[in-house]
Protein backbone atom coordinates (compact mmCIF):
# COMPACT_ATOMS: atom_id res chain seq x y z
CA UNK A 1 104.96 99.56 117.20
CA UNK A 2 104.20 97.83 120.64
CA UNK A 3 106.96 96.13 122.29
CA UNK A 4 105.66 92.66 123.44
CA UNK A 5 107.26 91.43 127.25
CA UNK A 6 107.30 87.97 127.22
CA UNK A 7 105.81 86.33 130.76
CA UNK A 8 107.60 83.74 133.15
CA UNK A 9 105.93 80.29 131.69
CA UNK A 10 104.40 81.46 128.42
CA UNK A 11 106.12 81.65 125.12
CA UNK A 12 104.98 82.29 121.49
CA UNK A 13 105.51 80.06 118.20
CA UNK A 14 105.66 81.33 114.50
CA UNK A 15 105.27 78.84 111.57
CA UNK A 16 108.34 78.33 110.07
CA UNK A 17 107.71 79.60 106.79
CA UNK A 18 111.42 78.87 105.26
CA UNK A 19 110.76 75.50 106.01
CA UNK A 20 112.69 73.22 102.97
CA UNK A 21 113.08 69.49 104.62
CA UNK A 22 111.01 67.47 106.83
CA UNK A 23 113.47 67.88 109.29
CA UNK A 24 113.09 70.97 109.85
CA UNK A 25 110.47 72.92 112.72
CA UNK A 26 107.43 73.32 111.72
CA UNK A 27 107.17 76.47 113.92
CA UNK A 28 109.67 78.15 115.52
CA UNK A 29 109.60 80.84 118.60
CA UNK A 30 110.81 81.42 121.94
CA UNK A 31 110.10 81.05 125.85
CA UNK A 32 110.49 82.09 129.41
CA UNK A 33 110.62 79.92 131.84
CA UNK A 34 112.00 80.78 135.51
CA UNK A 35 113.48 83.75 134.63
CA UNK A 36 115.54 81.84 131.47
CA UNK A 37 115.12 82.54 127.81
CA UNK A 38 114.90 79.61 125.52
CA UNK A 39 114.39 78.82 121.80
CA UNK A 40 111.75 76.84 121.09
CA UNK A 41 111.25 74.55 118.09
CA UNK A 42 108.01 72.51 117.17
CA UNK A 43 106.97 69.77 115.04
CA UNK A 44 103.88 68.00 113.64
CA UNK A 45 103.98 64.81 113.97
CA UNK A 46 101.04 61.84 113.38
CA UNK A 47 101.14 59.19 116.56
CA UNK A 48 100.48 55.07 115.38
CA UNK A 49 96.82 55.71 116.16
CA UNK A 50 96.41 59.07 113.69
CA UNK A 51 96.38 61.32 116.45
CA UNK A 52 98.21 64.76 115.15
CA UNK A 53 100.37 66.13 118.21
CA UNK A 54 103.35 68.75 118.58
CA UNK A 55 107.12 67.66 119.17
CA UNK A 56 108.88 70.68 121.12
CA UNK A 57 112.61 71.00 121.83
CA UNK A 58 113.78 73.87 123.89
CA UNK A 59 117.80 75.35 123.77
CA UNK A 60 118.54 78.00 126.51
CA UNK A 61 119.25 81.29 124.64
CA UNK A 62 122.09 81.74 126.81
CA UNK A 63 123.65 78.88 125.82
CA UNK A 64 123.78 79.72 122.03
CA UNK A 65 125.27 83.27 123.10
CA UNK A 66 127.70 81.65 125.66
CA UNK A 67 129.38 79.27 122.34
CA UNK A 68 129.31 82.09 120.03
CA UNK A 69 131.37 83.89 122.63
CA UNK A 70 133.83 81.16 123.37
CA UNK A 71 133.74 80.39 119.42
CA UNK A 72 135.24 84.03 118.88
CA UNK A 73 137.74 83.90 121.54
CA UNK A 74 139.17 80.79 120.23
CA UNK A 75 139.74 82.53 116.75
CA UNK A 76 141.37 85.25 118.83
CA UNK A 77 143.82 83.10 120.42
CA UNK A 78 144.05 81.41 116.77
CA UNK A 79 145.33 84.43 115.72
CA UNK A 80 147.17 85.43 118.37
CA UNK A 81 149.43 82.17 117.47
CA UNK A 82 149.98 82.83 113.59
CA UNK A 83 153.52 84.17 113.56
CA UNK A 84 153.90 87.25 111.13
């Protein structure tokens, strides 16, 4: 198996294929951009004028990790507070 290096600027989408509302991606992948790791998320979407074009959002990687960390230290100090 080849590891794949992701370059600064590029990135790589994957169709989304547990996709169950309209809501959701339609492709899903990640980023690099300056050095930072980001999600990416994309959409299909159909302008007025029935031109088909892709809605991207981006969430910095680092970000998700960083919330997950703070989410586990505050059920630490939860604990920490419980009595017996």
């Amino acid at each position: 198996m080849t590891n794949y290096e992701t370059k600064d600027l590029s990135g790589v989408l994957f169709a989304n294929d547990k996709r169950t509302k309209e809501t959701q991606p339609n492709a899903k992948g990640s980023a690099l951009i300056d050095g930072v790791e980001y999600w990416v998320s994309a959409w299909t979407n159909t302008s007025s004028k029935g031109v088909k074009y892709q809605s991207l959002k981006f969430e910095r990687k680092s970000e998700v990790f960083d919330n997950t960390q703070e989410m586990h230290q505050h059920a630490k100090d939860l604990e920490d507070d419980v009595p017996f």
